[in-house]
N, C-alpha and C. Protein backbone atom coordinates (compact mmCIF):
# COMPACT_ATOMS: atom_id res chain seq x y z
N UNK A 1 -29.05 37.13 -86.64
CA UNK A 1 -30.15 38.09 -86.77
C UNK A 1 -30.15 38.70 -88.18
N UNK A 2 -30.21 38.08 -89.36
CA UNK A 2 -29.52 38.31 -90.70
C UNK A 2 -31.40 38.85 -91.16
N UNK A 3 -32.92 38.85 -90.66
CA UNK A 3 -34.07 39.64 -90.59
C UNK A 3 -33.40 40.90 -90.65
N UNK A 4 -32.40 41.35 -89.74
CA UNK A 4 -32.70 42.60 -89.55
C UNK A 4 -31.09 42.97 -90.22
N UNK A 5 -30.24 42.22 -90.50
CA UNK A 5 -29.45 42.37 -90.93
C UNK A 5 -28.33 42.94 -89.95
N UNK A 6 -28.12 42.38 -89.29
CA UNK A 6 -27.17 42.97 -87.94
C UNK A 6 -26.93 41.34 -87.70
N UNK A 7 -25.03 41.24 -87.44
CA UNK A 7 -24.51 40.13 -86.93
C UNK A 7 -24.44 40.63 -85.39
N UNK A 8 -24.46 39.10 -84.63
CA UNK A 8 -24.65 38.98 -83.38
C UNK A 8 -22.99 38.28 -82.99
N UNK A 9 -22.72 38.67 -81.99
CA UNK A 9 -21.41 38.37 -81.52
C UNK A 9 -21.49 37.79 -80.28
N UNK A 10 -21.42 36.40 -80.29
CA UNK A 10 -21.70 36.25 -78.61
C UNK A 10 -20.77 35.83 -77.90
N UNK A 11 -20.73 36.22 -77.23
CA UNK A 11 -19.50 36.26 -75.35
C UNK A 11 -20.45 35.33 -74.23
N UNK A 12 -19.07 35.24 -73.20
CA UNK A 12 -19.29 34.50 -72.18
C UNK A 12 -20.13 35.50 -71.53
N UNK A 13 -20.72 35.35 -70.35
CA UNK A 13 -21.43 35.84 -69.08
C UNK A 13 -20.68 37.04 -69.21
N UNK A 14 -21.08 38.42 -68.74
CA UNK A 14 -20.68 39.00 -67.79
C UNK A 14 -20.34 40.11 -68.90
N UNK A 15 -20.53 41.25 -68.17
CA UNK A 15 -20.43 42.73 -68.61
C UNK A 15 -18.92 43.41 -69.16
N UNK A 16 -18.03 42.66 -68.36
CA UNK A 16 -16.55 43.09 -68.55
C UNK A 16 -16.36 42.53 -70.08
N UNK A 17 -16.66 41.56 -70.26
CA UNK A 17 -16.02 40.56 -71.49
C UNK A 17 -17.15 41.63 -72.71
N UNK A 18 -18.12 41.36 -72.21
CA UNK A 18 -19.15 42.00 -73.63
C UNK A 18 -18.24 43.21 -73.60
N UNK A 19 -18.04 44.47 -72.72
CA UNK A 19 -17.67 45.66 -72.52
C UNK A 19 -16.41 45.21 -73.75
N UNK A 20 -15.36 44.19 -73.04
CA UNK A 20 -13.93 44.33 -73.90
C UNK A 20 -14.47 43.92 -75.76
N UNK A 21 -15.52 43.13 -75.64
CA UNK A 21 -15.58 41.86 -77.16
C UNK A 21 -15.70 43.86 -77.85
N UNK A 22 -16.94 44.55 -77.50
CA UNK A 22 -18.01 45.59 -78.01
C UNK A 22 -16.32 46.51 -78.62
N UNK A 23 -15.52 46.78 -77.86
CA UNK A 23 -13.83 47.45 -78.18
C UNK A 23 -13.29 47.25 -79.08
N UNK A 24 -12.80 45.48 -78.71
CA UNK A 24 -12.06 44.66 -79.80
C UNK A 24 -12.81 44.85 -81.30
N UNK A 25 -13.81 44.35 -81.64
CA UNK A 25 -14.64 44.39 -82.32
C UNK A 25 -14.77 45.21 -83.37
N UNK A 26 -15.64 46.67 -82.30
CA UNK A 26 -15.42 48.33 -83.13
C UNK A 26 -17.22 47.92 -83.94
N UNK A 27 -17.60 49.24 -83.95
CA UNK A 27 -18.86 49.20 -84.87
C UNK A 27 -19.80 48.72 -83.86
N UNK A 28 -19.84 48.09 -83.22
CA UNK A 28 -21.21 47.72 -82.22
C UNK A 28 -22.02 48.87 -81.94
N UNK A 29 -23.53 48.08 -82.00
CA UNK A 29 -24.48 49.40 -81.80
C UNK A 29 -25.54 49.27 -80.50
N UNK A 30 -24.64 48.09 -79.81
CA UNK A 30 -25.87 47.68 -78.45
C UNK A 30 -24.73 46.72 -77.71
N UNK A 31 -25.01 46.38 -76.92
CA UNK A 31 -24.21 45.37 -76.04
C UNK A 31 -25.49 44.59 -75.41
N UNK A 32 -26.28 43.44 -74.81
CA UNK A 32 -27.14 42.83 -73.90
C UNK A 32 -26.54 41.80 -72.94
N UNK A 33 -27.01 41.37 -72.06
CA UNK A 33 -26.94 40.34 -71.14
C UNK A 33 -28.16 39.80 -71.06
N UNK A 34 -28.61 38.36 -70.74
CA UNK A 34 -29.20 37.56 -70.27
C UNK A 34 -30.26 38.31 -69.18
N UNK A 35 -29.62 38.67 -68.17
CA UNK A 35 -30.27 39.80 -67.06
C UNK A 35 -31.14 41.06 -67.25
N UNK A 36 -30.99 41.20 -68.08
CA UNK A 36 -31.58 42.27 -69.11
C UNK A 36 -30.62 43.54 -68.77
N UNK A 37 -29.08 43.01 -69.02
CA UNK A 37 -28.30 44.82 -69.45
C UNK A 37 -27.93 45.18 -70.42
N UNK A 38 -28.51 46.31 -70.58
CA UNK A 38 -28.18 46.64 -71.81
C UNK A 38 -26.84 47.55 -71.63
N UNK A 39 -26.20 48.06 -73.16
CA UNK A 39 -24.97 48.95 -73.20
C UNK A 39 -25.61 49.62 -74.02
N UNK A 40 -25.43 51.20 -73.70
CA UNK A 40 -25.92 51.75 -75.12
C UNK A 40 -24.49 52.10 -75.49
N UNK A 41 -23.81 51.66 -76.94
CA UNK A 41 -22.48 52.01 -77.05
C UNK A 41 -22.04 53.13 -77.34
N UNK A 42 -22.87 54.01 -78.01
CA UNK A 42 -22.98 55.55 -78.53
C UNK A 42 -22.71 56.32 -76.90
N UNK A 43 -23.38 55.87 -75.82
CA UNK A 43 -23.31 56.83 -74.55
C UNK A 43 -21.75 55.90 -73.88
N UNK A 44 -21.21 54.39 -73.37
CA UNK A 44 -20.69 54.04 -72.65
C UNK A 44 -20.44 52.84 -72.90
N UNK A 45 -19.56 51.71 -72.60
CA UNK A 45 -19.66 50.67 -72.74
C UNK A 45 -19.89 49.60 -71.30
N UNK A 46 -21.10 50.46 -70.38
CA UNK A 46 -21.20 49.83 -69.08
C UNK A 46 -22.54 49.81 -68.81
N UNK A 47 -23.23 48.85 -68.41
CA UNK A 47 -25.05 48.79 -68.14
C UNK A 47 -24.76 50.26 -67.58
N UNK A 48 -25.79 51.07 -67.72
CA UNK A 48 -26.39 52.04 -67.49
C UNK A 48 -27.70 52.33 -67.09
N UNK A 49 -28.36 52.04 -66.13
CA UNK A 49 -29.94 52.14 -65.59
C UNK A 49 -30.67 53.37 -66.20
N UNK A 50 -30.03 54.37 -65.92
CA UNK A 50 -30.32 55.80 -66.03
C UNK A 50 -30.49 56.04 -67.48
N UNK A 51 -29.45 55.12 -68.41
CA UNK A 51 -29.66 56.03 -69.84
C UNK A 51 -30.59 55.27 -70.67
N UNK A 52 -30.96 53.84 -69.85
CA UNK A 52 -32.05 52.83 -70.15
C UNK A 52 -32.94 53.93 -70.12
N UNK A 53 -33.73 54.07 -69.53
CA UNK A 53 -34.13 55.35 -68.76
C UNK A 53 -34.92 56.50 -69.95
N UNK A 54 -33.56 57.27 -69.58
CA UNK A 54 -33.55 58.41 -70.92
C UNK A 54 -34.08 57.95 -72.42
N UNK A 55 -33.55 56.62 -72.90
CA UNK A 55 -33.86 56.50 -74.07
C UNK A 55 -35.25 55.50 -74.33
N UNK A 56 -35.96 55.52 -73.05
CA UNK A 56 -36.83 54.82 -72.98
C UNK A 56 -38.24 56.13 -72.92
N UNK A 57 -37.73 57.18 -72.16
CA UNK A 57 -38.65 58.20 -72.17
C UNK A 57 -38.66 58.98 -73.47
N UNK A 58 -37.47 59.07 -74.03
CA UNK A 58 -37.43 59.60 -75.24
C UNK A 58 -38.66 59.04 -76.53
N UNK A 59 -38.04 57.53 -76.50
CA UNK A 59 -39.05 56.89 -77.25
C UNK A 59 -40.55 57.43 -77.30
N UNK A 60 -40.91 57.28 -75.92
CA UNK A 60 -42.37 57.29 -75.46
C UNK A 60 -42.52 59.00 -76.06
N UNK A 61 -41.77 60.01 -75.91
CA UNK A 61 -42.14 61.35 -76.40
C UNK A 61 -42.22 60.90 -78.07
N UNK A 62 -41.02 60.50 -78.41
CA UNK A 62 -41.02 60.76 -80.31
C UNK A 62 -42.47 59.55 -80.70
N UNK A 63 -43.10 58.87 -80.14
CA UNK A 63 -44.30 58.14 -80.59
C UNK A 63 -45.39 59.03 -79.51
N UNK A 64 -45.19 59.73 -78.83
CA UNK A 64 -46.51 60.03 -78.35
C UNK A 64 -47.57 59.24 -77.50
N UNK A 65 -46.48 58.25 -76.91
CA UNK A 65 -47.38 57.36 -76.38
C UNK A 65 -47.41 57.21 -75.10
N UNK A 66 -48.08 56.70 -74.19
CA UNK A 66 -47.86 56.46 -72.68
C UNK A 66 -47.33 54.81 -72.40
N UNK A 67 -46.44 54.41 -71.54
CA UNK A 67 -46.02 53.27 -71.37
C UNK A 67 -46.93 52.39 -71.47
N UNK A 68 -47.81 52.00 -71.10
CA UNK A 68 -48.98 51.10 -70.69
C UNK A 68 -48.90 50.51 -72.54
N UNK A 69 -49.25 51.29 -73.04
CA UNK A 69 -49.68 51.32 -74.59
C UNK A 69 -48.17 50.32 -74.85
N UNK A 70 -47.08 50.71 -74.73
CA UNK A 70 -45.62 49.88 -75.57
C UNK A 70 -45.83 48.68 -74.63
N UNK A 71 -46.08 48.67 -73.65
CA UNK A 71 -45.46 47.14 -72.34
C UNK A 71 -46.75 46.21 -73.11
N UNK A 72 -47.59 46.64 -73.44
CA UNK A 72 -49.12 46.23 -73.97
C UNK A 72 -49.06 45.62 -75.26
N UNK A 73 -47.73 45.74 -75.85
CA UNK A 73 -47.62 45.75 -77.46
C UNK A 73 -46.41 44.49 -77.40
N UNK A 74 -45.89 44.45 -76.49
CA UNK A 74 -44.77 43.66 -76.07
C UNK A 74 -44.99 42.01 -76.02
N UNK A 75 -44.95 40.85 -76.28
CA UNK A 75 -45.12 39.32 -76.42
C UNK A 75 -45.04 38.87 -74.82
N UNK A 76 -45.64 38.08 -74.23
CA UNK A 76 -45.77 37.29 -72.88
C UNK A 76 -45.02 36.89 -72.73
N UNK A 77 -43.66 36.72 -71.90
CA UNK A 77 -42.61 35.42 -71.45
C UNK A 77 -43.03 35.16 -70.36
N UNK A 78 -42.37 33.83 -69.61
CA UNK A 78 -42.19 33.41 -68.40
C UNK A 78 -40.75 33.35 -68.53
N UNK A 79 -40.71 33.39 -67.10
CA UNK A 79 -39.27 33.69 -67.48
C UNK A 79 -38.52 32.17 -66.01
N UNK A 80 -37.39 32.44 -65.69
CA UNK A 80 -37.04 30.88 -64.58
C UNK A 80 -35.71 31.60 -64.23
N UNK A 81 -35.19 31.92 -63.42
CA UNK A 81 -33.49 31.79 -63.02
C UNK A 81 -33.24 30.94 -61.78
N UNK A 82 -32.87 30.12 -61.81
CA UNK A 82 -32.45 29.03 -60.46
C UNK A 82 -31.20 28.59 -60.64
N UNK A 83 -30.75 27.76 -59.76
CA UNK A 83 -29.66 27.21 -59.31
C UNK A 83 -29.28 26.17 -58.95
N UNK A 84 -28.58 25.19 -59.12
CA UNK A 84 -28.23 23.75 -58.21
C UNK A 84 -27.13 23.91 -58.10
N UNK A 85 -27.15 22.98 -56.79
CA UNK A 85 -25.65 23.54 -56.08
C UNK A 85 -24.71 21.80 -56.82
N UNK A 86 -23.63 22.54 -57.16
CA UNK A 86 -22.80 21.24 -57.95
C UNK A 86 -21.42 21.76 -58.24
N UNK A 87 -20.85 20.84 -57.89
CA UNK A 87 -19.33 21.44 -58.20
C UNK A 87 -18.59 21.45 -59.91
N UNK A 88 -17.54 21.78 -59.97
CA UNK A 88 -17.15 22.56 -61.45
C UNK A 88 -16.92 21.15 -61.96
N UNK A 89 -16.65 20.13 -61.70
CA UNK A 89 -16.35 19.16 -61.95
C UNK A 89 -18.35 18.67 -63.00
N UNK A 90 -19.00 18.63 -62.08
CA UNK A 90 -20.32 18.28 -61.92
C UNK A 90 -20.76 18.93 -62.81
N UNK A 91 -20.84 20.35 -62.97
CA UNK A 91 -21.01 21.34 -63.86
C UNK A 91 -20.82 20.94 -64.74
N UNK A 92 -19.72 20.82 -65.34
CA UNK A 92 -19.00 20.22 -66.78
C UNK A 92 -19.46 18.90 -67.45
N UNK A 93 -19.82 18.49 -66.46
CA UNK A 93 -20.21 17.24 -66.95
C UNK A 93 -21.43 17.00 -67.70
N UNK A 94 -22.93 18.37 -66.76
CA UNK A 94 -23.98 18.36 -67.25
C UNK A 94 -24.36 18.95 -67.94
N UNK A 95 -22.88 19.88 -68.74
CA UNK A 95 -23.01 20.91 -70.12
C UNK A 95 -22.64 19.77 -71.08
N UNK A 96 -21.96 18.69 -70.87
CA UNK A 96 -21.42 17.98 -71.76
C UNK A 96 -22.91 16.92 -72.36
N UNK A 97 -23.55 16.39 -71.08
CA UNK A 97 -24.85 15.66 -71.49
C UNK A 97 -25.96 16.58 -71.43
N UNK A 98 -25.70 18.19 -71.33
CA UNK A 98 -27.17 18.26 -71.62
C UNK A 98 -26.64 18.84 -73.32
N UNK A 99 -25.71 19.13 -73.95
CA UNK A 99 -25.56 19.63 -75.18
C UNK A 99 -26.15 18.29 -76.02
N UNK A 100 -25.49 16.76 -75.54
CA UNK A 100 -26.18 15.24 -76.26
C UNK A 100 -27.57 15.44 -76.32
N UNK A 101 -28.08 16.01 -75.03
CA UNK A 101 -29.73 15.24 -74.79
C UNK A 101 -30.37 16.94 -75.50
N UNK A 102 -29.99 18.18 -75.93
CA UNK A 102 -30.62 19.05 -77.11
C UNK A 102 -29.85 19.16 -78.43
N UNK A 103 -29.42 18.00 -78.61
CA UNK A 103 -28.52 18.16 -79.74
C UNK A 103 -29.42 18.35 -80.88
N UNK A 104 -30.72 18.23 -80.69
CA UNK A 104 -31.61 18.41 -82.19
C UNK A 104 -32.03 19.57 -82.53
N UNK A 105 -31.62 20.36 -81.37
CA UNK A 105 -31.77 22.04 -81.45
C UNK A 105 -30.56 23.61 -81.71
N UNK A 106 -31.20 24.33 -81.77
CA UNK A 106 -30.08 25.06 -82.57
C UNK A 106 -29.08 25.79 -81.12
N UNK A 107 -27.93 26.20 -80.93
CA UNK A 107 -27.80 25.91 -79.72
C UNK A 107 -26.14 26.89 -79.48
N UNK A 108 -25.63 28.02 -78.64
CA UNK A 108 -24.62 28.43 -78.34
C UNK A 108 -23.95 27.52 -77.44
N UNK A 109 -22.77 27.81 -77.62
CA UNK A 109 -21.82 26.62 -76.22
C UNK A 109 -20.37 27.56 -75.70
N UNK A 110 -20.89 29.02 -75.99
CA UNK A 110 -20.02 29.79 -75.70
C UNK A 110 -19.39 29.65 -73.99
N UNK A 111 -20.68 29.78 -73.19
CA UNK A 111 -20.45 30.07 -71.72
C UNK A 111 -21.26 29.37 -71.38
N UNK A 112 -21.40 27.55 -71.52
CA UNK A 112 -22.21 26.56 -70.86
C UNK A 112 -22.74 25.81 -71.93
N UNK A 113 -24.15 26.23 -71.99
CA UNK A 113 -24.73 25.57 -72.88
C UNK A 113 -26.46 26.63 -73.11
N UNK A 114 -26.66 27.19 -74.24
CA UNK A 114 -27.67 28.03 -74.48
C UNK A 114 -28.70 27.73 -75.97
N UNK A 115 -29.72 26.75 -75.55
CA UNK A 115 -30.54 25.85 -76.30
C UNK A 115 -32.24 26.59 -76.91
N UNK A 116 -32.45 26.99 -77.67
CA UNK A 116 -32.91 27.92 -78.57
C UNK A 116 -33.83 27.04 -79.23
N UNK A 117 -35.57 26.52 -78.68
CA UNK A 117 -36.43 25.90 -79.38
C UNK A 117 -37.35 27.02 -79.70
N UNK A 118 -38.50 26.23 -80.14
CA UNK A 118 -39.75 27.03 -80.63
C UNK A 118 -40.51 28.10 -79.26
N UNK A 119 -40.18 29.07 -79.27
CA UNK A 119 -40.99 29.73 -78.15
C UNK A 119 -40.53 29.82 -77.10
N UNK A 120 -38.80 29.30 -77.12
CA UNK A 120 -38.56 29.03 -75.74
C UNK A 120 -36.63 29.11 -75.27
N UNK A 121 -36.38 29.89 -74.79
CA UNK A 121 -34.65 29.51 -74.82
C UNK A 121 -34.02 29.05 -73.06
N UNK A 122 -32.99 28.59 -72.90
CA UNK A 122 -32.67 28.26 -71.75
C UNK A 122 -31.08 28.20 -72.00
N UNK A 123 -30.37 28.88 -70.78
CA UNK A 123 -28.97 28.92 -70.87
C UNK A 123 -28.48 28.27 -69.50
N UNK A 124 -27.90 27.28 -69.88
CA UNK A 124 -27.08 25.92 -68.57
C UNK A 124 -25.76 26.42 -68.26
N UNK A 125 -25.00 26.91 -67.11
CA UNK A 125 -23.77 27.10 -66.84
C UNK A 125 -23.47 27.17 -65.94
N UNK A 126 -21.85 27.14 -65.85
CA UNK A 126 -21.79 27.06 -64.58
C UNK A 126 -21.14 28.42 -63.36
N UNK A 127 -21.34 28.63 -62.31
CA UNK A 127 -21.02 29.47 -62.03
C UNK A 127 -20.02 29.87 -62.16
N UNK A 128 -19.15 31.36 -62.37
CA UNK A 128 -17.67 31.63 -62.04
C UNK A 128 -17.63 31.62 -60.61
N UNK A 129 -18.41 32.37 -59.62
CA UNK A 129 -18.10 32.96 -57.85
C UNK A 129 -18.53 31.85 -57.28
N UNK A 130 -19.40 30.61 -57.72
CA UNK A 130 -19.93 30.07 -56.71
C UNK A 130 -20.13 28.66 -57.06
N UNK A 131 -20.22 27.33 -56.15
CA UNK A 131 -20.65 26.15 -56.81
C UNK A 131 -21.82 25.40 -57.09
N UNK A 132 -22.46 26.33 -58.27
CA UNK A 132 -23.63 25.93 -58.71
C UNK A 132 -23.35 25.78 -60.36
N UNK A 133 -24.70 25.45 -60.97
CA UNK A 133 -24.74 25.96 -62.14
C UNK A 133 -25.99 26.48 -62.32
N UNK A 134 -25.68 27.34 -63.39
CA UNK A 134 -26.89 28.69 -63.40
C UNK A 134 -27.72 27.97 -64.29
N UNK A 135 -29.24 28.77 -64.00
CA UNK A 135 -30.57 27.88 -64.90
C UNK A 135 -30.98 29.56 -65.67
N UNK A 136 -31.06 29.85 -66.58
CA UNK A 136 -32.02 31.13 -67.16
C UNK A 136 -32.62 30.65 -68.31
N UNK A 137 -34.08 31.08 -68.02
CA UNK A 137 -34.92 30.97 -69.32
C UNK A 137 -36.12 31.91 -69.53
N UNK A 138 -36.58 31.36 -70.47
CA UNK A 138 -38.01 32.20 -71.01
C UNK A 138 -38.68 31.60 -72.27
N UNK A 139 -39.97 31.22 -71.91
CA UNK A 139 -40.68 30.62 -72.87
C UNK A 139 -42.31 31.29 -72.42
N UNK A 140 -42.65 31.11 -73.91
CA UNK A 140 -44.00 31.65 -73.84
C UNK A 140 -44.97 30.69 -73.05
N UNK A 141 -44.88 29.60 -72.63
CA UNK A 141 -45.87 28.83 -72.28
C UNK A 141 -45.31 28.74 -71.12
N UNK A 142 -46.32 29.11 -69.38
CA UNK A 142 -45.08 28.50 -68.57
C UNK A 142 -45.45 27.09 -68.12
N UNK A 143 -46.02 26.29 -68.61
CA UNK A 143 -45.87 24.59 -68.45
C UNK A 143 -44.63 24.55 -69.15
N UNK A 144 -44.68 24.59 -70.55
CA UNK A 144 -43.43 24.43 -71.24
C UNK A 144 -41.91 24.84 -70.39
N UNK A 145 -41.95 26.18 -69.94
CA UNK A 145 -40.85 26.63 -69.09
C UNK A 145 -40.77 25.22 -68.42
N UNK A 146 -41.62 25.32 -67.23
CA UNK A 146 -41.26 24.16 -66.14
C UNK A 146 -40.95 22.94 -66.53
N UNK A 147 -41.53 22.21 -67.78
CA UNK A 147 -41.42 20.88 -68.49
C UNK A 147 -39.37 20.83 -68.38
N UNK A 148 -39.25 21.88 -69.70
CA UNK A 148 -37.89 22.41 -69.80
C UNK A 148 -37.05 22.31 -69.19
N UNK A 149 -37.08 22.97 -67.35
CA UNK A 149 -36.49 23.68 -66.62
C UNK A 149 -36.37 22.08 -66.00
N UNK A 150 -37.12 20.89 -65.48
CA UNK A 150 -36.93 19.66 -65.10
C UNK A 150 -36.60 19.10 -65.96
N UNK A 151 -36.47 18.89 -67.34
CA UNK A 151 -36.25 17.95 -68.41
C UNK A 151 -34.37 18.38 -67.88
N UNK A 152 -34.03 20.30 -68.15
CA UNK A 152 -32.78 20.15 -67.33
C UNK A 152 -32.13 19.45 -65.96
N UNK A 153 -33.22 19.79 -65.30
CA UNK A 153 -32.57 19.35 -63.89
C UNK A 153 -32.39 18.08 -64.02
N UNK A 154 -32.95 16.98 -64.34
CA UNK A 154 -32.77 15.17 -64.89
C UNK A 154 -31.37 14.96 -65.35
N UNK A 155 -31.61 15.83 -66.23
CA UNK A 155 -30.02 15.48 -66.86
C UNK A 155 -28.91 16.12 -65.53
N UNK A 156 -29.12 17.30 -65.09
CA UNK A 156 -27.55 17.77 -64.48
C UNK A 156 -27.37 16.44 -63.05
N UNK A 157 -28.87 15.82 -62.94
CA UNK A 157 -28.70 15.16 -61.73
C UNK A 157 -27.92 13.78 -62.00
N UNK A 158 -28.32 13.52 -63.40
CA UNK A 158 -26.95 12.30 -63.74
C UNK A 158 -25.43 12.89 -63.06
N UNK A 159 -25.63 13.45 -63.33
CA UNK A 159 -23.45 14.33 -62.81
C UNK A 159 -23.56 14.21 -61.45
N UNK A 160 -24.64 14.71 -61.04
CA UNK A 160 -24.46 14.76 -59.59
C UNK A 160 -24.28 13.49 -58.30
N UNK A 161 -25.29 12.42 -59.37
CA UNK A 161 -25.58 10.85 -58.76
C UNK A 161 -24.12 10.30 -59.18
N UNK A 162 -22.88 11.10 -59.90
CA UNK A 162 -21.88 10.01 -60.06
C UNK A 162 -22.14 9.10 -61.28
N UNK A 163 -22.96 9.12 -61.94
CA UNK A 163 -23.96 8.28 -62.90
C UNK A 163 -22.92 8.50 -64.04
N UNK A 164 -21.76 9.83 -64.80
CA UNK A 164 -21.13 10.42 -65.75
C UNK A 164 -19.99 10.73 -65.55
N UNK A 165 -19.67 10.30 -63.92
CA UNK A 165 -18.44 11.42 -63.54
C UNK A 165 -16.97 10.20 -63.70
């Protein structure tokens, strides 16, 4: 994020790890998740609903504005979270061919696989609690989403048919 001049630090899934990286680290001025949690680090280093909240009403006082007006000002996503059920074995396999089959794109491989095109991002992984692997995305077009979201599922179903394993 070198626009705004702020480095990005990215972690696996999950609130505990961002919570510890945001510690280790020192200086952080936000924490996010995928899910949309935020940390405000100045108040806590734990999603907070409530201070979302506070600093969301605040905003709206120091601009004078009514919500409608900011949500209105905000860019269109579609957004996708799904699931296939596949074991860790299976999993692994379809982070390994789906990183081959977006290799022309710019791309994290921190916690799966998180593939970053024009208008559009999608993060492949696999569950920690359960035997699936996780689907999250958001793209401005939702054909594109769905194109995406099956162009994934093709590939994880090689792992699954035995086709990689």
């Amino acid at each position: 994020m070198k626009l705004y001049e702020v480095d990005v630090i990215w972690t696996p899934v999950g609130s505990v790890t961002i919570a510890r990286t945001i510690k280790k680290e020192g200086g952080a001025i936000a924490g996010f998740e995928e899910n949309g949690g935020y940390m405000h680090v100045p108040h806590q280093y734990v999603r907070d609903g409530a201070m979302k909240l506070a600093l969301f009403l605040d905003m709206l006082s120091f601009y004078n504005v009514r919500s409608n007006y900011l949500f209105s000002r905000l860019p269109e996503y579609h957004t996708v979270k799904t699931k296939v059920r596949a074991s860790r074995e299976e999993a692994l396999c379809a982070i390994e061919l789906l990183k081959e089959h977006f290799s022309g794109f710019r791309m994290v491989t921190i916690d799966g696989v998180k593939v970053f095109g024009d208008n559009f991002w999608i993060l492949v992984r696999p569950s920690g609690t359960e035997p699936v692997i996780r689907i999250m995305g958001e793209a401005v077009e939702r054909e594109r989403l769905e194109e995406i979201v099956n162009d994934v599922k093709n590939v994880i179903s090689k792992c699954l048919r035995g086709d990689r394993l």
